[in-house]
Protein backbone atom coordinates (compact mmCIF):
# COMPACT_ATOMS: atom_id res chain seq x y z
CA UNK A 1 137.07 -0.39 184.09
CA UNK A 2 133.83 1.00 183.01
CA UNK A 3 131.89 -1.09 180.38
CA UNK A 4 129.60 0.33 177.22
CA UNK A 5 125.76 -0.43 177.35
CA UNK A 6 122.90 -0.91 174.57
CA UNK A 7 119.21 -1.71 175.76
CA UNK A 8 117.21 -3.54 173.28
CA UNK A 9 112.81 -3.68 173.59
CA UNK A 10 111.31 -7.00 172.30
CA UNK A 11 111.02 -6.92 168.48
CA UNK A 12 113.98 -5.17 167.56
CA UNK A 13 112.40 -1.86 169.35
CA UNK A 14 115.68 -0.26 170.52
CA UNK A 15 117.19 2.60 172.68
CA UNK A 16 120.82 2.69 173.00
CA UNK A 17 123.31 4.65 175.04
CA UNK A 18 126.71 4.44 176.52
CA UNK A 19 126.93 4.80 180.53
CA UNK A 20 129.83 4.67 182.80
CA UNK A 21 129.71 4.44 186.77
CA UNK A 22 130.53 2.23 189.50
CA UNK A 23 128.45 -0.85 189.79
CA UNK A 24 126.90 -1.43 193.28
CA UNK A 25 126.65 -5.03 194.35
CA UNK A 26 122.97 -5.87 195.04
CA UNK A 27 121.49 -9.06 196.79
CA UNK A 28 121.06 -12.01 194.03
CA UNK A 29 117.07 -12.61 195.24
CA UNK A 30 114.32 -13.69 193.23
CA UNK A 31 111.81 -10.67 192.73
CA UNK A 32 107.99 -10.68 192.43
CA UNK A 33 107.61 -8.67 189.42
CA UNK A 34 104.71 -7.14 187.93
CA UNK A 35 103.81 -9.46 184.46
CA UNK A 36 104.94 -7.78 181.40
CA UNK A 37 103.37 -6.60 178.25
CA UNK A 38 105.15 -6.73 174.23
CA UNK A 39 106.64 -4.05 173.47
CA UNK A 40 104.24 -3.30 170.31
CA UNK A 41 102.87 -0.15 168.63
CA UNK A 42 101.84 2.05 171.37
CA UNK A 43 103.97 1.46 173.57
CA UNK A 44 106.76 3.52 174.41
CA UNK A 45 110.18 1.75 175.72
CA UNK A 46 111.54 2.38 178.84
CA UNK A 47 114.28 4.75 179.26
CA UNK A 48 117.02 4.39 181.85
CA UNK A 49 117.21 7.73 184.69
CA UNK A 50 120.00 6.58 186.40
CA UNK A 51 122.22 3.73 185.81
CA UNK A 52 125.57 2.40 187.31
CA UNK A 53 127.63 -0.12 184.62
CA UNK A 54 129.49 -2.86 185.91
CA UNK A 55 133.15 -2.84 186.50
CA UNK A 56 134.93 -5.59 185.54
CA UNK A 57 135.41 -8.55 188.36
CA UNK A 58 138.66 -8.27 187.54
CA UNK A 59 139.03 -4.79 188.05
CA UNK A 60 141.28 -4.67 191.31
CA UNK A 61 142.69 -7.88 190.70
CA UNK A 62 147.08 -8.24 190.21
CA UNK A 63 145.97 -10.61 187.98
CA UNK A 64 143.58 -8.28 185.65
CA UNK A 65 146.06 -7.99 182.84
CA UNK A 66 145.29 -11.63 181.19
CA UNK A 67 141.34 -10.94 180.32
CA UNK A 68 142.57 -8.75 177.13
CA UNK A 69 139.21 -9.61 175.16
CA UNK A 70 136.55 -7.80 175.43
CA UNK A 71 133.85 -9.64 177.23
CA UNK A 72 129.60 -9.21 176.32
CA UNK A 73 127.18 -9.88 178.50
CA UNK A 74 122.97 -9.80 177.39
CA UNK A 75 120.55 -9.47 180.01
CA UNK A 76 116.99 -9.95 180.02
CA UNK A 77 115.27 -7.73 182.74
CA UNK A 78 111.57 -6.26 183.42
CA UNK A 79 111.38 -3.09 184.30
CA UNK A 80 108.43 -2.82 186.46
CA UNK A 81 105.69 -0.29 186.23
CA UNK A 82 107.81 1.51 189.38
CA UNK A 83 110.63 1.81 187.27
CA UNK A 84 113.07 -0.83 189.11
CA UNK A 85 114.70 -3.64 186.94
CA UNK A 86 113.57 -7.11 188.22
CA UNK A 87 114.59 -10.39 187.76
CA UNK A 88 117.42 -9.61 185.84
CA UNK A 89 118.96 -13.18 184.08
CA UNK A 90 121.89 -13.66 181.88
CA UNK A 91 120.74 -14.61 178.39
CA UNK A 92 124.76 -14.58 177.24
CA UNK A 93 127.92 -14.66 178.69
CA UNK A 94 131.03 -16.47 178.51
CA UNK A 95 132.10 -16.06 182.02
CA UNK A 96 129.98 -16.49 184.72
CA UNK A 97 131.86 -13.70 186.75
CA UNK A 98 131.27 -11.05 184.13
CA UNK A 99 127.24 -11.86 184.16
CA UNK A 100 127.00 -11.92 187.78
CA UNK A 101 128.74 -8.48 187.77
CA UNK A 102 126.14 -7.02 184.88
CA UNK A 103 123.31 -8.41 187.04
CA UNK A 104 124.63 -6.77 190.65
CA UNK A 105 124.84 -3.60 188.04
CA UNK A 106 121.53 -3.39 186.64
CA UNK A 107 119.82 -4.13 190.20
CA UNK A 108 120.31 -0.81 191.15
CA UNK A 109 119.10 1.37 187.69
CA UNK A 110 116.11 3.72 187.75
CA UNK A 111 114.01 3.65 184.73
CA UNK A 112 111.16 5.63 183.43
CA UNK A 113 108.91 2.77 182.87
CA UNK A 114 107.18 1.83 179.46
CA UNK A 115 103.82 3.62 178.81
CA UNK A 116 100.64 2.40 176.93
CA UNK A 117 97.51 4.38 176.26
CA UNK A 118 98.58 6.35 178.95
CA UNK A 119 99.51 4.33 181.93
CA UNK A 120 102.93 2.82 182.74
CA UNK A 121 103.08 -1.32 181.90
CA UNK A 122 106.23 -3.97 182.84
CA UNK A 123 108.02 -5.04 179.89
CA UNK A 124 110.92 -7.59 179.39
CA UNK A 125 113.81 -5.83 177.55
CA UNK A 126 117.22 -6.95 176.79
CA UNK A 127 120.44 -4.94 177.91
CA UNK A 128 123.78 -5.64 176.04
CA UNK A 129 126.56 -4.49 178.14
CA UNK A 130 130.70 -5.03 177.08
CA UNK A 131 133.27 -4.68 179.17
CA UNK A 132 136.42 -3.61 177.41
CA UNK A 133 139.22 -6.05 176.99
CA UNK A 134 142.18 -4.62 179.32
């Protein structure tokens, strides 16, 4: 089950797209990441290069017919100057399951990082990603 995905900059500075993969499972770590910057005037978003979504926890399971709502998870992530999400956390979710699969997800992206005047800057964004109701 592949799930839809909007990524939303601080301040209602948005890029949106829809993106459907397998999602790897990454190590749950804490990160050192570099310190972000507002997304302001100036400064471009950054855009996603490669992405996996998540697939549904629930995906392989016999029991995967009784989650029939649609379930939305929001993210809050830097993207690092080096273009790797870090520190992903769940801002919203209403299973823990279907966060923890968004963040193993999003661990393995590729961005193109933010840019101001120039030179590439860590931001904190916000990712918004649904997994269909089965």
């Amino acid at each position: 089950m592949n799930a839809s995905v909007v990524i939303h900059g601080v301040r209602g500075i948005a890029l949106a797209g829809i993106l459907a993969a397998t999602a790897l499972a990454q190590s749950n770590a804490a990160q050192s990441c570099d310190t972000p910057v507002k997304i302001r005037h100036g400064v471009t978003p950054p855009q996603v290069i490669s992405s996996h979504a998540p697939e549904s926890p629930y995906a392989n399971h016999p029991g995967s017919h009784i989650y029939t709502d649609k379930q939305v998870v929001v993210l809050s992530v830097i993207v690092g100057t080096n273009g790797v999400a870090c520190n992903p956390q769940v801002e919203r979710s209403a299973r823990a399951d279907f966060g923890k699969a968004a963040v193993d997800a999003i661990r393995d992206w590729k961005w193109k990082p933010a840019i101001s005047g120039g030179t590439p800057v860590a931001v904190r964004i916000f990712v918004e990603m649904t997994f269909p109701g089965g």
